[in-house]
Protein backbone atom coordinates (compact mmCIF):
# COMPACT_ATOMS: atom_id res chain seq x y z
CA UNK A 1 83.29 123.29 132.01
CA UNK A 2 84.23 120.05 132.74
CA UNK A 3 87.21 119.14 134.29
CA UNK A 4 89.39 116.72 132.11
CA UNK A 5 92.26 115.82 134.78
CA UNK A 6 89.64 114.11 136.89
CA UNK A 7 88.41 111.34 133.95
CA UNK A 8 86.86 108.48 134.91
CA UNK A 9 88.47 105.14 134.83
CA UNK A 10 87.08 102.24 132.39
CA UNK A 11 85.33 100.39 135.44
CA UNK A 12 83.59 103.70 136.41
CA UNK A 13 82.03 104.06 133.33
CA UNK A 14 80.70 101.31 133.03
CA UNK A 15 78.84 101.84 136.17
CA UNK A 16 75.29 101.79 135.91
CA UNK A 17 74.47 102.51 139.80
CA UNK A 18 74.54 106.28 141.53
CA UNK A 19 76.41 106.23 144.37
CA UNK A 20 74.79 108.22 147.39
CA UNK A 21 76.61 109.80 150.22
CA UNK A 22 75.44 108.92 153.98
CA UNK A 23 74.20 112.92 154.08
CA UNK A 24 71.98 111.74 151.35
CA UNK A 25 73.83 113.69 148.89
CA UNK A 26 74.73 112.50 145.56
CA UNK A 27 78.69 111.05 144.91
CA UNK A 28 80.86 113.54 144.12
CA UNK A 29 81.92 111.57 141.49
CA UNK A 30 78.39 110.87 140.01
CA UNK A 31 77.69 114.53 140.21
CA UNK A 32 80.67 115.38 137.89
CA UNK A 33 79.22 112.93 135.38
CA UNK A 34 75.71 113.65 134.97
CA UNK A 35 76.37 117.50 135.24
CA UNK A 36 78.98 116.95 132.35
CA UNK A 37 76.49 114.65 130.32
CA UNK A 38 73.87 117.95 130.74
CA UNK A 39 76.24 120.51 130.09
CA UNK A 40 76.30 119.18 126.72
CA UNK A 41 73.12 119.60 125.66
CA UNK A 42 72.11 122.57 127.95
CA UNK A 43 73.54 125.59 128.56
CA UNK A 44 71.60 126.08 132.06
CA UNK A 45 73.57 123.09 133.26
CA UNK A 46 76.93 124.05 132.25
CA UNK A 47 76.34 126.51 134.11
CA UNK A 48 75.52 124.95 136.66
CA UNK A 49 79.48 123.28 136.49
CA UNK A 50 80.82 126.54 136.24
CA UNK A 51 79.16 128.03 139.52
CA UNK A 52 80.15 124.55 141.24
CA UNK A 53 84.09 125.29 140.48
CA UNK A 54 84.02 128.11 141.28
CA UNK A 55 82.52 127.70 144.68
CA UNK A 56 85.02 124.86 144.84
């Protein structure tokens, strides 16, 4: 599920840009946020948070 203690602040969203790692990976931040935007409306994704906290 997603993690509440780790909200974004007003200025994040109201970002419109993904922020990309120099790995090429996506923000860690940006990941959260689209993976919590999916998990509600598909079950495969929240899944997809759950597997990612706990390998966390």
């Amino acid at each position: 599920m997603f993690d509440s203690s780790n909200q974004p602040t007003t200025d994040q969203l109201n970002s419109t840009s993904l922020k990309w790692g120099n790995d090429g990976e996506l923000s860690e931040l940006d990941l959260q946020r689209i993976l919590g935007l999916l998990s509600q409306a598909d079950p495969v994704a929240e899944a997809l948070m759950e597997s990612r906290s706990e390998a966390a």
